[in-house]
PDB file of N, CA and C in Angstrom:
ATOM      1  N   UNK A   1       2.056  34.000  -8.251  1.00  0.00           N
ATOM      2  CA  UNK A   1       2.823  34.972  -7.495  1.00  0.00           C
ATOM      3  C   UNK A   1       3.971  35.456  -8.378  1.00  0.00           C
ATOM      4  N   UNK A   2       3.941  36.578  -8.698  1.00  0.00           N
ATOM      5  CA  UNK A   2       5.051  37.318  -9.409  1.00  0.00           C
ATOM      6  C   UNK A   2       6.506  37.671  -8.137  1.00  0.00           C
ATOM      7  N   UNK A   3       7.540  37.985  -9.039  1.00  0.00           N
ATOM      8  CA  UNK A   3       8.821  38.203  -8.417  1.00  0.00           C
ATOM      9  C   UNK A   3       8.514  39.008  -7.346  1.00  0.00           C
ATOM     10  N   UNK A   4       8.173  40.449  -8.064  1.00  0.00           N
ATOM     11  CA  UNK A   4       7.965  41.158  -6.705  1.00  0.00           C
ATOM     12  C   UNK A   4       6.984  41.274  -5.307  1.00  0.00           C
ATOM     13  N   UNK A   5       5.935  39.874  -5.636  1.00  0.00           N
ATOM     14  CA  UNK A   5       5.058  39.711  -4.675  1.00  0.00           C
ATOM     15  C   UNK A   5       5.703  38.855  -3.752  1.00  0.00           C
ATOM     16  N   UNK A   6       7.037  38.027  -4.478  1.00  0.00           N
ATOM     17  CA  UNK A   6       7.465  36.916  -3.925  1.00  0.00           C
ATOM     18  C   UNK A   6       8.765  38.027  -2.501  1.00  0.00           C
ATOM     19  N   UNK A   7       9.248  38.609  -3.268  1.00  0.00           N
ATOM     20  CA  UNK A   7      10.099  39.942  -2.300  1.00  0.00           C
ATOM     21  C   UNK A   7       9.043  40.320  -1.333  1.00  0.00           C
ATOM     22  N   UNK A   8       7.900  40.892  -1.459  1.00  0.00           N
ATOM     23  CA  UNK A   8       7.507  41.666  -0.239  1.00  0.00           C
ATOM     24  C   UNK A   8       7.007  40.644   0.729  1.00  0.00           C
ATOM     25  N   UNK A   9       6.700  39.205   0.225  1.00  0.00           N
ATOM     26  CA  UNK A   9       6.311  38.296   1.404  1.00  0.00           C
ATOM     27  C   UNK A   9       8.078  37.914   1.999  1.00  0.00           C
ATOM     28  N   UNK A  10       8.416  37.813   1.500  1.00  0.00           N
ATOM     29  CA  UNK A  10       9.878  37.532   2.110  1.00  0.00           C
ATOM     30  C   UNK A  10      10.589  38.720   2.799  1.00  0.00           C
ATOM     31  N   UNK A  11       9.988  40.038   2.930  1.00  0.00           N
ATOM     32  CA  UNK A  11      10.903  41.141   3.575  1.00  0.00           C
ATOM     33  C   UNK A  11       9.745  41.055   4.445  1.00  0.00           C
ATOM     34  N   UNK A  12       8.354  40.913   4.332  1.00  0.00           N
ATOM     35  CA  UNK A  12       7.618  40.500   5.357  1.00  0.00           C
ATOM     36  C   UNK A  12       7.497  39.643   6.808  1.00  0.00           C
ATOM     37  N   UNK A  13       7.820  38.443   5.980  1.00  0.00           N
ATOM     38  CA  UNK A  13       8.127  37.486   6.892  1.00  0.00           C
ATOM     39  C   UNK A  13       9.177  37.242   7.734  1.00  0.00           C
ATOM     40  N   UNK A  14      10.578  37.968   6.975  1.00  0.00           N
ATOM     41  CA  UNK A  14      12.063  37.904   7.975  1.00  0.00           C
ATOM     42  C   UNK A  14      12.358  39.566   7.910  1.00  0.00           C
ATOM     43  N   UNK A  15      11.002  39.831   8.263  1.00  0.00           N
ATOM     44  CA  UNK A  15      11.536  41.570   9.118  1.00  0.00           C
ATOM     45  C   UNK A  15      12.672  42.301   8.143  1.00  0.00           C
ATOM     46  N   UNK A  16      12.637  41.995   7.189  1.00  0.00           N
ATOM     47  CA  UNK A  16      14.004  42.678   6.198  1.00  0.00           C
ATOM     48  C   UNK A  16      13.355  44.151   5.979  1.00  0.00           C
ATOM     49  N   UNK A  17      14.591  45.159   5.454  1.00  0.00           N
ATOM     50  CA  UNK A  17      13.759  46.163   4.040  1.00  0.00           C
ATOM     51  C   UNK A  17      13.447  45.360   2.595  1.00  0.00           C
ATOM     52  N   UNK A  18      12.623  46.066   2.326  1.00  0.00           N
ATOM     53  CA  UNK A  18      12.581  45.747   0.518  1.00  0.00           C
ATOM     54  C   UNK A  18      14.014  45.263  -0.288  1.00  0.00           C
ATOM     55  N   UNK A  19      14.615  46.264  -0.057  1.00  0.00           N
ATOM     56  CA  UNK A  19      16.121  45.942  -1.151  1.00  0.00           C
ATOM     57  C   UNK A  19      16.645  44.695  -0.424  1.00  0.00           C
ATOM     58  N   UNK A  20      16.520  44.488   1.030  1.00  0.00           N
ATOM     59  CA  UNK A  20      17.556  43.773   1.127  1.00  0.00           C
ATOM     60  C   UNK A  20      16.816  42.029   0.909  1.00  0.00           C
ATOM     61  N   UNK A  21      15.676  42.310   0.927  1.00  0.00           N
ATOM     62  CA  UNK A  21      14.616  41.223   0.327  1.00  0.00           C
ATOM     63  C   UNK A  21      15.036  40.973  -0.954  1.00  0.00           C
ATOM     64  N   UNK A  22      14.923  41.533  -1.705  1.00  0.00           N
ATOM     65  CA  UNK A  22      15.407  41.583  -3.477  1.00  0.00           C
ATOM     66  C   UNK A  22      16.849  41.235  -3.194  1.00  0.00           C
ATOM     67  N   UNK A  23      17.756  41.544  -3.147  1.00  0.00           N
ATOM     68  CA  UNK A  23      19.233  41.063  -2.808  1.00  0.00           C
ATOM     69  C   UNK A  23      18.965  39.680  -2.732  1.00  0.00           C
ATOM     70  N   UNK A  24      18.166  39.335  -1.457  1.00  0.00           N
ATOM     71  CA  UNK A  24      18.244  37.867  -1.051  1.00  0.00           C
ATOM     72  C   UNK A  24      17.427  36.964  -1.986  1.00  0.00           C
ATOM     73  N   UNK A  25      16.244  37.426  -2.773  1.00  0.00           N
ATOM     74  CA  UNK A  25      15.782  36.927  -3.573  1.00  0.00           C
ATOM     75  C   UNK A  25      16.653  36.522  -4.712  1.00  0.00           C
ATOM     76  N   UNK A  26      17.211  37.471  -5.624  1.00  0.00           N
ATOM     77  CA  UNK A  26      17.858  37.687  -6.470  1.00  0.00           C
ATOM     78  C   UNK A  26      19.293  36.949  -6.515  1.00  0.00           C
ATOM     79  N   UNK A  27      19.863  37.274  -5.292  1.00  0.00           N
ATOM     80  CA  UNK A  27      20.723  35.827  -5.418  1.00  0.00           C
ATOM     81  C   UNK A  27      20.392  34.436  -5.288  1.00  0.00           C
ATOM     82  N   UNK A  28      19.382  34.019  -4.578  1.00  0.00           N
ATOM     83  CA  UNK A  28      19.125  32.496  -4.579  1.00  0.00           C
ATOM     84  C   UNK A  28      19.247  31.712  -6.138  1.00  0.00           C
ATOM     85  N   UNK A  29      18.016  32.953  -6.827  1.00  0.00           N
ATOM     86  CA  UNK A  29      17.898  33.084  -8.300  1.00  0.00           C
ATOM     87  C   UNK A  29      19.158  32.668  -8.805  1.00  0.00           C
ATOM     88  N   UNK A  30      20.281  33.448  -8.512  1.00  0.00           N
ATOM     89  CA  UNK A  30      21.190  33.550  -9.011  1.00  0.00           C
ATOM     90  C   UNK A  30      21.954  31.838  -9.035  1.00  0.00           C
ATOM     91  N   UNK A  31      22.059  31.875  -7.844  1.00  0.00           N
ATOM     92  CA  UNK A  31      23.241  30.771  -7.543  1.00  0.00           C
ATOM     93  C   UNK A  31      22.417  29.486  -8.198  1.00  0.00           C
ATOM     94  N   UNK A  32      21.061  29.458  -8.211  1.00  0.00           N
ATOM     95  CA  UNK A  32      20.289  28.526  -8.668  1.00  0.00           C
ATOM     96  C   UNK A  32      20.834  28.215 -10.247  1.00  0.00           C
ATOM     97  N   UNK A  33      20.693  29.414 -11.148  1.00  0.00           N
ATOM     98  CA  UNK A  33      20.716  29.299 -12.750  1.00  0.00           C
ATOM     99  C   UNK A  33      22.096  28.905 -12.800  1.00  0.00           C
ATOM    100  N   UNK A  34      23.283  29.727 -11.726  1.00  0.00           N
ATOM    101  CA  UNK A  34      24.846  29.440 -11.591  1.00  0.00           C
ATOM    102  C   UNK A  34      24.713  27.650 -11.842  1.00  0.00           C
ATOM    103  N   UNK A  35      24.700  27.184 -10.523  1.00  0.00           N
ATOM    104  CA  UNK A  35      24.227  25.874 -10.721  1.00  0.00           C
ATOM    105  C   UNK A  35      23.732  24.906 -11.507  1.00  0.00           C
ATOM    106  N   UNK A  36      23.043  25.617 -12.685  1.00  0.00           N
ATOM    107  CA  UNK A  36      22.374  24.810 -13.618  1.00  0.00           C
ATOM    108  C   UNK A  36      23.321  24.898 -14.896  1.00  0.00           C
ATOM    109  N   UNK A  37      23.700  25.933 -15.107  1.00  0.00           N
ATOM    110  CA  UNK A  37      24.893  26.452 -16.186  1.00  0.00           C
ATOM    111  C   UNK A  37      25.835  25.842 -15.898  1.00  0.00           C
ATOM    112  N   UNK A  38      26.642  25.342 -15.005  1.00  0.00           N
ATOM    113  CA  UNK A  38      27.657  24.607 -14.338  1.00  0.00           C
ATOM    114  C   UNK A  38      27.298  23.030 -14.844  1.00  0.00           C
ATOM    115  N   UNK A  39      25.925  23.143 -14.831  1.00  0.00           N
ATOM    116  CA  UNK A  39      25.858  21.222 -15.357  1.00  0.00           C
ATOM    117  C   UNK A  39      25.263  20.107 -13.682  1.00  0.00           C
ATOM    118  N   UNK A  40      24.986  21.189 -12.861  1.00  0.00           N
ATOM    119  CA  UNK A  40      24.688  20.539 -11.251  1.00  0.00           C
ATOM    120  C   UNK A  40      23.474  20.727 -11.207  1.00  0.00           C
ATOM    121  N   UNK A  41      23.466  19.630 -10.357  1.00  0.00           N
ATOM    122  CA  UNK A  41      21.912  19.332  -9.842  1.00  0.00           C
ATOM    123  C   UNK A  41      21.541  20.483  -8.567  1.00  0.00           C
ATOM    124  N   UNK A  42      20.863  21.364  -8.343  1.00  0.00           N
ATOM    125  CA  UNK A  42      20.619  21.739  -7.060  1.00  0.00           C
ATOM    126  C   UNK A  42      18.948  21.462  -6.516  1.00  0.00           C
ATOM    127  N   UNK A  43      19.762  21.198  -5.438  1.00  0.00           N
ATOM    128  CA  UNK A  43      18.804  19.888  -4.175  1.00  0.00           C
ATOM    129  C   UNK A  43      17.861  20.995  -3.411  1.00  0.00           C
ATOM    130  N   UNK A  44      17.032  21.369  -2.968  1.00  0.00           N
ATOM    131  CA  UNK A  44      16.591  22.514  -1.877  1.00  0.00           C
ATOM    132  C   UNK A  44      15.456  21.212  -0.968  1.00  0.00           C
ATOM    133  N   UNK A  45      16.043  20.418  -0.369  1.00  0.00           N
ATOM    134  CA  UNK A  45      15.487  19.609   0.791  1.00  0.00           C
ATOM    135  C   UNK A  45      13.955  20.231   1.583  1.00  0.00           C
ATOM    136  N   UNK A  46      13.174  19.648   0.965  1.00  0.00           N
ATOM    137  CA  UNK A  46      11.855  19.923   1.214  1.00  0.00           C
ATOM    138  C   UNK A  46      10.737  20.615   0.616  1.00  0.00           C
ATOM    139  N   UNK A  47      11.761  21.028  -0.588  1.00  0.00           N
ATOM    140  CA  UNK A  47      11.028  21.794  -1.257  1.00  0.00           C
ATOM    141  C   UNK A  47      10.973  21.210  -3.313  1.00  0.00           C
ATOM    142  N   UNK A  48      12.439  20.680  -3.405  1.00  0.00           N
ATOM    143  CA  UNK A  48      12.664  20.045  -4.951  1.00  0.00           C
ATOM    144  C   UNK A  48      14.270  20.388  -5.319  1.00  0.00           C
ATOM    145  N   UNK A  49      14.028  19.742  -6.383  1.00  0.00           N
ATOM    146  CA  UNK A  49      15.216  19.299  -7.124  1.00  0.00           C
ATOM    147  C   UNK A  49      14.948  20.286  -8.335  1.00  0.00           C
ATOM    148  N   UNK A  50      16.251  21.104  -9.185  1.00  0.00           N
ATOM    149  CA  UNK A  50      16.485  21.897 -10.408  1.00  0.00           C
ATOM    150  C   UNK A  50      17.678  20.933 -10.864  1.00  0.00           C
ATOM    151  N   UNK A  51      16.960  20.954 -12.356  1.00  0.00           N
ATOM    152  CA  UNK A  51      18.664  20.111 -13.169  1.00  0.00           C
ATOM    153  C   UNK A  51      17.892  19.919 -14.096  1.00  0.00           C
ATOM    154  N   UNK A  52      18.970  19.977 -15.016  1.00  0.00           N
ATOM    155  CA  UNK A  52      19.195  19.565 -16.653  1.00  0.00           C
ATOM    156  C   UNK A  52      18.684  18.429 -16.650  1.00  0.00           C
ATOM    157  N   UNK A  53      17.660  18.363 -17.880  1.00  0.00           N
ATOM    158  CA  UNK A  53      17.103  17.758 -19.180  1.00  0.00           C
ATOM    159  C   UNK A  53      17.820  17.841 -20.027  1.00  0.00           C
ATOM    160  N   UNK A  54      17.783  16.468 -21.060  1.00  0.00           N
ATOM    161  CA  UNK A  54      18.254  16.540 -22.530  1.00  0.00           C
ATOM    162  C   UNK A  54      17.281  15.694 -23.365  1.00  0.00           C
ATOM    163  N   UNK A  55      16.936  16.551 -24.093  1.00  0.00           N
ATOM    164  CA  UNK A  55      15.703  15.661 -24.938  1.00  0.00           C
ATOM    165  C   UNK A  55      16.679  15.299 -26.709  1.00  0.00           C
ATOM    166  N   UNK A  56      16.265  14.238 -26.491  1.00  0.00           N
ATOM    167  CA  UNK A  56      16.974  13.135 -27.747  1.00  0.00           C
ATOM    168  C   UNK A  56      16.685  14.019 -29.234  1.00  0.00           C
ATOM    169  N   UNK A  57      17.844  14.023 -29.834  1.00  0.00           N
ATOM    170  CA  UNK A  57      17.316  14.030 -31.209  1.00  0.00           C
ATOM    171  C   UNK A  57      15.977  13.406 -31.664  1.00  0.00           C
ATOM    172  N   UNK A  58      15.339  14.160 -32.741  1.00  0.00           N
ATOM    173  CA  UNK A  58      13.789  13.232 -32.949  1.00  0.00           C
ATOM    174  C   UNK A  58      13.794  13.718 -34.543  1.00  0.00           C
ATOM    175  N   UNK A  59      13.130  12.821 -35.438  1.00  0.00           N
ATOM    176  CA  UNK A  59      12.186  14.012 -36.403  1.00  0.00           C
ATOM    177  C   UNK A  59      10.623  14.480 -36.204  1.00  0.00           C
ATOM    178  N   UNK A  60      10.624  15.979 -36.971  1.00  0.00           N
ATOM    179  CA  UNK A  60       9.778  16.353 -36.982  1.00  0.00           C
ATOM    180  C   UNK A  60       9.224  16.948 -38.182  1.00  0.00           C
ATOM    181  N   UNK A  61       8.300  17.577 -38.731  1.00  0.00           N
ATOM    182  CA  UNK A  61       7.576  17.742 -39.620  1.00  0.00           C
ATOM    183  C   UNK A  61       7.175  19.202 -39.744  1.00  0.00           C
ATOM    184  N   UNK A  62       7.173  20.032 -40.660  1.00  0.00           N
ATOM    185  CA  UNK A  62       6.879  21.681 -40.668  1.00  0.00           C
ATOM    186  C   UNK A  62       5.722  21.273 -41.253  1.00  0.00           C
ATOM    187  N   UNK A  63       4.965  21.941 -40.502  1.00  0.00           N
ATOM    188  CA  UNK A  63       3.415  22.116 -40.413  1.00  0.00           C
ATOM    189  C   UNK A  63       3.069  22.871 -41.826  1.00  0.00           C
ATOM    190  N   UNK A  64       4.217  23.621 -42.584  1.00  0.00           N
ATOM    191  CA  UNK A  64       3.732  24.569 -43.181  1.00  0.00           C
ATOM    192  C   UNK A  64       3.229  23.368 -44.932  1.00  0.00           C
ATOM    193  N   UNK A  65       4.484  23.205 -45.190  1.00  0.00           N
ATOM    194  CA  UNK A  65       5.341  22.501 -46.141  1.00  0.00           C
ATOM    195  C   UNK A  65       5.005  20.716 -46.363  1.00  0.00           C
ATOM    196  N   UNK A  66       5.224  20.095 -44.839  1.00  0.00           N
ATOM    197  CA  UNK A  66       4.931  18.836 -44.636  1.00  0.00           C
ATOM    198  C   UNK A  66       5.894  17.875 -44.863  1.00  0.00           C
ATOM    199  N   UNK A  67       7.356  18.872 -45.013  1.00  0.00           N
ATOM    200  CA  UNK A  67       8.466  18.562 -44.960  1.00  0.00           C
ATOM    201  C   UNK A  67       9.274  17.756 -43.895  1.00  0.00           C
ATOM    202  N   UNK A  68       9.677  16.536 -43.827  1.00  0.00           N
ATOM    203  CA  UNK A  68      10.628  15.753 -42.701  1.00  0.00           C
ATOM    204  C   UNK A  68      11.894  16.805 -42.362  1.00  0.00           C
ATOM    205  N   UNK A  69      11.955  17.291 -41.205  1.00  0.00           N
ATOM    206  CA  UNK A  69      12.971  17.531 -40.302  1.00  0.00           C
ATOM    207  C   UNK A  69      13.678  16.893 -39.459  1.00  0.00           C
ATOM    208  N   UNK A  70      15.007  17.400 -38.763  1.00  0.00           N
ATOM    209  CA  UNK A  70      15.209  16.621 -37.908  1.00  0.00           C
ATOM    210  C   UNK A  70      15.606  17.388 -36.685  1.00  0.00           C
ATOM    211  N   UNK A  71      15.159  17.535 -35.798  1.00  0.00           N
ATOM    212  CA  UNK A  71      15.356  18.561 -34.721  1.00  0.00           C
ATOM    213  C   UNK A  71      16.318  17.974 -33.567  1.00  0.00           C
ATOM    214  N   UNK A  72      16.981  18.978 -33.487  1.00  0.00           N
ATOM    215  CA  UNK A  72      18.537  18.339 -32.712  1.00  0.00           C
ATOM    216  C   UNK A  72      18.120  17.927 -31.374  1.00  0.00           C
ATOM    217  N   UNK A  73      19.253  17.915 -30.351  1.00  0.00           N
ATOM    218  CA  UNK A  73      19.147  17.297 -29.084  1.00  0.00           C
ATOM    219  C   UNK A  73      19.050  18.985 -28.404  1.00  0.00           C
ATOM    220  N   UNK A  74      18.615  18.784 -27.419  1.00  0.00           N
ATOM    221  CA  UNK A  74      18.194  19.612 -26.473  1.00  0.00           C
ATOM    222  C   UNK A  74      18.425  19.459 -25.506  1.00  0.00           C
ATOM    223  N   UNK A  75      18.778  21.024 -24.574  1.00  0.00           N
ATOM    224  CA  UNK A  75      19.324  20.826 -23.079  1.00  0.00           C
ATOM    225  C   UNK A  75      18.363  21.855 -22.462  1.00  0.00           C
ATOM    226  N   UNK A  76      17.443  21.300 -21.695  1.00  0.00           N
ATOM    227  CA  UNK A  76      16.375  22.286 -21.106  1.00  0.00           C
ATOM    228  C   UNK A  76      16.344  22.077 -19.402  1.00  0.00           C
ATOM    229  N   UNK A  77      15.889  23.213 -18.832  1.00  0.00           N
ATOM    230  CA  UNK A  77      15.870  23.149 -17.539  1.00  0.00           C
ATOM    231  C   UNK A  77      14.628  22.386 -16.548  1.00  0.00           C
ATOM    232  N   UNK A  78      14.786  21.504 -15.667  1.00  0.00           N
ATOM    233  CA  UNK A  78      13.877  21.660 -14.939  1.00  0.00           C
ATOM    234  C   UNK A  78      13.784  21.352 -13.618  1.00  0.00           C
ATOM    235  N   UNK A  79      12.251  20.967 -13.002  1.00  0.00           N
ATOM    236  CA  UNK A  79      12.049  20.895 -11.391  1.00  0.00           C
ATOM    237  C   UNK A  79      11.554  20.116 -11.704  1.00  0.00           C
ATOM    238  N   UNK A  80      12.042  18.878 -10.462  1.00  0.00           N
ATOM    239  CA  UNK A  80      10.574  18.239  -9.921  1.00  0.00           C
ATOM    240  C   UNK A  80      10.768  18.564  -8.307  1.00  0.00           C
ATOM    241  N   UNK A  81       9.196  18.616  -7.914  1.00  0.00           N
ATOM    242  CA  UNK A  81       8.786  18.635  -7.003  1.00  0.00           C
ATOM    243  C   UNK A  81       9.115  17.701  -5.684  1.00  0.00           C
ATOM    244  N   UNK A  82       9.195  18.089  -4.288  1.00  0.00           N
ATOM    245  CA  UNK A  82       9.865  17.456  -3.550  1.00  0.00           C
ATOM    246  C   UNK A  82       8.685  16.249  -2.700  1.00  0.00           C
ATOM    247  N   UNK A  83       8.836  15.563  -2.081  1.00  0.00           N
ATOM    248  CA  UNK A  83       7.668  14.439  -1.357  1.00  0.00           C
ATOM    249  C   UNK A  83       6.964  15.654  -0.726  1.00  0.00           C
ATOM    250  N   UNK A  84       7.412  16.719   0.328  1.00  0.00           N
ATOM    251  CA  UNK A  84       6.724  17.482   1.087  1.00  0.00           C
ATOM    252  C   UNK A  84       5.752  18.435   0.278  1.00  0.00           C
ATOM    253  N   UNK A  85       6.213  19.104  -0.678  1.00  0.00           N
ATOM    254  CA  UNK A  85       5.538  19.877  -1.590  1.00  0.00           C
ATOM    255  C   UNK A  85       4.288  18.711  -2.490  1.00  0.00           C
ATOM    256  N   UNK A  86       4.824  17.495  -3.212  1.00  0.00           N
ATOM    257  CA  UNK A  86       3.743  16.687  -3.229  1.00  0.00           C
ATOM    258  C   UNK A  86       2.819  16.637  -2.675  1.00  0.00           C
ATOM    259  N   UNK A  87       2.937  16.711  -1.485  1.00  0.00           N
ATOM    260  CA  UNK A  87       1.799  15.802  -0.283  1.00  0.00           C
ATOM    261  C   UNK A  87       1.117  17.112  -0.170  1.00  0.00           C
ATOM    262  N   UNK A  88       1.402  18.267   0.085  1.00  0.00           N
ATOM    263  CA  UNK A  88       0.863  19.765   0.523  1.00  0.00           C
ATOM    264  C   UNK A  88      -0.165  19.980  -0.822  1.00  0.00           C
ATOM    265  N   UNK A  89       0.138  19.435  -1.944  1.00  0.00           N
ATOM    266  CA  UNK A  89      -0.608  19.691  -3.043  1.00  0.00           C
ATOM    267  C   UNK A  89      -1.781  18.942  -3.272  1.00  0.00           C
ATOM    268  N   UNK A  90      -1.429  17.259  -2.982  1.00  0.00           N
ATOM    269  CA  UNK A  90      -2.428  16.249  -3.357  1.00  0.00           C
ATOM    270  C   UNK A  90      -4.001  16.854  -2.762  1.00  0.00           C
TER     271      UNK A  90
END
């Protein structure tokens, strides 16, 4: 499901217009990445958890060369999935 398929089921479902679907989309979006940039966990109860990853310094190797690297620490985003969304999937 793309963004804007995700808007017209949502101006669908709560009787909205289009724009004001996108508004409401677009901020959730928003306050979500806000949240993650901030360094917070955000919770959405029934559905999952968004928050920062940090993956450890490691070495690694250029494929090209065969040269030892060392690739820094990393701060990446993610989800896990909530028990309800689990169970709906299994």
């Amino acid at each position: 499901m793309t963004k804007n398929q995700l808007i017209e089921k949502v101006a669908r479902k709560a009787n909205l217009t289009k724009r004001a679907a996108a508004d409401a989309v677009n901020q959730t979006f928003n306050l979500i990445k806000d949240g993650l940039v901030k360094g917070e966990k955000v919770v959405i109860t029934g559905f999952g958890t968004f928050l920062i990853r940090s993956r450890a310094a490691r070495r690694g190797r250029n494929p090209q060369t065969g040269e030892t690297i060392q690739i820094p620490t990393k701060k990446l985003p993610g989800f896990t999935a909530g028990k309800t969304i689990k169970r709906l999937i299994k």
